[in-house]
Protein backbone atom coordinates (compact mmCIF):
# COMPACT_ATOMS: atom_id res chain seq x y z
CA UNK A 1 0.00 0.00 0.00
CA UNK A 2 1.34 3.58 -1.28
CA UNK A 3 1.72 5.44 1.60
CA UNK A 4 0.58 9.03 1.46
CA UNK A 5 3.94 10.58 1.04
CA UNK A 6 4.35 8.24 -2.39
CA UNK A 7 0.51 9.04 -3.39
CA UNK A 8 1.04 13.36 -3.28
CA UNK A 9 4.43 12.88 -4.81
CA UNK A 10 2.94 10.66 -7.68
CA UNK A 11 0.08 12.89 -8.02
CA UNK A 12 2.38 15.83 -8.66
CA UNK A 13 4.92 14.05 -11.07
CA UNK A 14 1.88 13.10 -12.89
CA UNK A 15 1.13 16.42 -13.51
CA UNK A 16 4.58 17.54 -14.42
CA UNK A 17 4.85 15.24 -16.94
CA UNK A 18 1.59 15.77 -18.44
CA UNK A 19 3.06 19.48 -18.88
CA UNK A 20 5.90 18.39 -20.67
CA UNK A 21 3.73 15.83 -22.87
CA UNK A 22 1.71 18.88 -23.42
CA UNK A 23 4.36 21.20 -24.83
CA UNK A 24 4.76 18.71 -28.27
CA UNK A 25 2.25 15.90 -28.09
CA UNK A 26 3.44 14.73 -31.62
CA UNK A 27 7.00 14.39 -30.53
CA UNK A 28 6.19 12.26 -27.68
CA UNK A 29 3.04 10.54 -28.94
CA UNK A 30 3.59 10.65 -32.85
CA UNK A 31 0.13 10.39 -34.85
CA UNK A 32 -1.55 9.10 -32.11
CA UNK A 33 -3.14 10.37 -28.63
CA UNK A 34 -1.71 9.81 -24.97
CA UNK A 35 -2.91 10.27 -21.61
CA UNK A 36 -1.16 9.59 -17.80
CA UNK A 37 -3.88 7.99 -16.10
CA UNK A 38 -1.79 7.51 -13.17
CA UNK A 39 1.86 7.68 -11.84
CA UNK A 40 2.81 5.69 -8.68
CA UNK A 41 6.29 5.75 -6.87
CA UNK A 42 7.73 3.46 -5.04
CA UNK A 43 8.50 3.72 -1.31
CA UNK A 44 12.21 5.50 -1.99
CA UNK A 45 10.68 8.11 -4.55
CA UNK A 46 13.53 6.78 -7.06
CA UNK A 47 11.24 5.04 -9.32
CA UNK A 48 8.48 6.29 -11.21
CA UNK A 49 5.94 4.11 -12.91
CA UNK A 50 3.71 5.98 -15.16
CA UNK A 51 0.61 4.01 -16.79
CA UNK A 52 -0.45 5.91 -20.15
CA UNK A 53 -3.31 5.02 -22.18
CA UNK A 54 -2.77 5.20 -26.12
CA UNK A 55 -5.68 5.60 -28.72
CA UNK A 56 -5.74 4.22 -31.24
CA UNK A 57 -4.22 1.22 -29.53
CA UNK A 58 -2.73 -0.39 -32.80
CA UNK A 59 -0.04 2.23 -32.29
CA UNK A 60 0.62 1.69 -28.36
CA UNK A 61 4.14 -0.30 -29.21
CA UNK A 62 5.59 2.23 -31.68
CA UNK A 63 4.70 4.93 -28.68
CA UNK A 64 6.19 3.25 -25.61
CA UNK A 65 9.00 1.86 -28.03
CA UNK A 66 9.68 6.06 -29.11
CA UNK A 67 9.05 6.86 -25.22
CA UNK A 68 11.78 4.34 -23.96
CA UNK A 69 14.03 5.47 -26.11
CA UNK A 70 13.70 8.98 -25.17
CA UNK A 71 13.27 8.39 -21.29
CA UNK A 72 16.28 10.26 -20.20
CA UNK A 73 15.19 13.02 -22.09
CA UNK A 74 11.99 13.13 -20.65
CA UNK A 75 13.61 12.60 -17.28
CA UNK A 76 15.82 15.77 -17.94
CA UNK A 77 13.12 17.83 -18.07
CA UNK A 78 11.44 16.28 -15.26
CA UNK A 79 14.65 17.47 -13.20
CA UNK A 80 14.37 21.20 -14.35
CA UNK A 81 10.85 21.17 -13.46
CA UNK A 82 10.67 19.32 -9.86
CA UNK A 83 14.53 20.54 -8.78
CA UNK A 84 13.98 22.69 -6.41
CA UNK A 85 11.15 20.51 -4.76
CA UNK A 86 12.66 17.29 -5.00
CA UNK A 87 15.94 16.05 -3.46
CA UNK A 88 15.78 12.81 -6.12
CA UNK A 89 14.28 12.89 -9.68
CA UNK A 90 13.03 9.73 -9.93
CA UNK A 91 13.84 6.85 -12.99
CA UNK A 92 10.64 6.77 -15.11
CA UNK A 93 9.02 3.45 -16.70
CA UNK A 94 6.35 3.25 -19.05
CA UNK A 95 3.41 0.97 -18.29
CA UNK A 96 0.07 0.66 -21.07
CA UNK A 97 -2.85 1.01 -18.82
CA UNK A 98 -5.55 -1.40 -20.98
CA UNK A 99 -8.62 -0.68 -18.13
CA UNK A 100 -10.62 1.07 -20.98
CA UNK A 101 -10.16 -1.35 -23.99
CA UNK A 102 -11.01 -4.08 -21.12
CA UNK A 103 -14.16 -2.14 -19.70
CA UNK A 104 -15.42 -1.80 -23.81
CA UNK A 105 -14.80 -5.65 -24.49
CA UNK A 106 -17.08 -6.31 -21.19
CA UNK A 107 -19.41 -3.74 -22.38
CA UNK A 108 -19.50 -5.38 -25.68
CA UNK A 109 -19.93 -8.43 -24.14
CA UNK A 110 -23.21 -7.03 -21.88
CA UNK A 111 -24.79 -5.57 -25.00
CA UNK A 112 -24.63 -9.27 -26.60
CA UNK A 113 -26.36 -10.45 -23.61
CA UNK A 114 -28.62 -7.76 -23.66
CA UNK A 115 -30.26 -8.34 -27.23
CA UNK A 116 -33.48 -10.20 -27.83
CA UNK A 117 -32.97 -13.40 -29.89
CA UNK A 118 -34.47 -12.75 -33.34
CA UNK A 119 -37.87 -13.80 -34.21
CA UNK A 120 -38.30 -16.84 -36.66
């Protein structure tokens, strides 16, 4: 359990990153769109894991491949931004949060249920 130290801290990277996403959304997110849907930290504040949902979701591996590979650029900035708050800019890792295309496959699923078989 995140204590509540690791929750506020997460909560603010969360939205420090979204600011830097937010400067050039095509850089970081190429043709496609991005959002943080959550950041937690682990108990030492030196590890960052950020879940992002990508739409569409047939491009989700060329983004968090291009994200990866610019981490410690992304990190940099992070530093400029949290440095004179923070004692420790914390290593970031990229997670695909799938909760929505999950909840619309269970939708889809209930609206199946839901129909009336056809008449003969």
């Amino acid at each position: 359990m995140e204590s509540k130290r690791q929750i506020k801290y997460g909560k603010q990277l969360q939205k420090d990153i979204a600011e830097i996403f937010q400067k050039d959304p095509s850089y970081y997110f190429k043709s496609s769109l991005g959002t943080i849907t959550g950041v937690s930290v682990s108990p030492d504040l030196g590890l960052a894991r950020i879940q992002l949902s990508i739409f569409p979701i047939t491009m989700a591996d060329k983004v968090f491949e291009h994200l990866n590979d610019i981490k410690s650029e992304i990190r940099l900035k992070l530093g400029k931004k949290i440095g004179d708050r923070a004692r420790i800019v914390p290593e970031l890792a990229f997670f695909h949060d799938d909760t929505e295309e999950k909840a619309s496959k269970i939708d889809g699923l209930i609206n199946k249920l839901n129909i009336p078989p056809e008449e003969e």
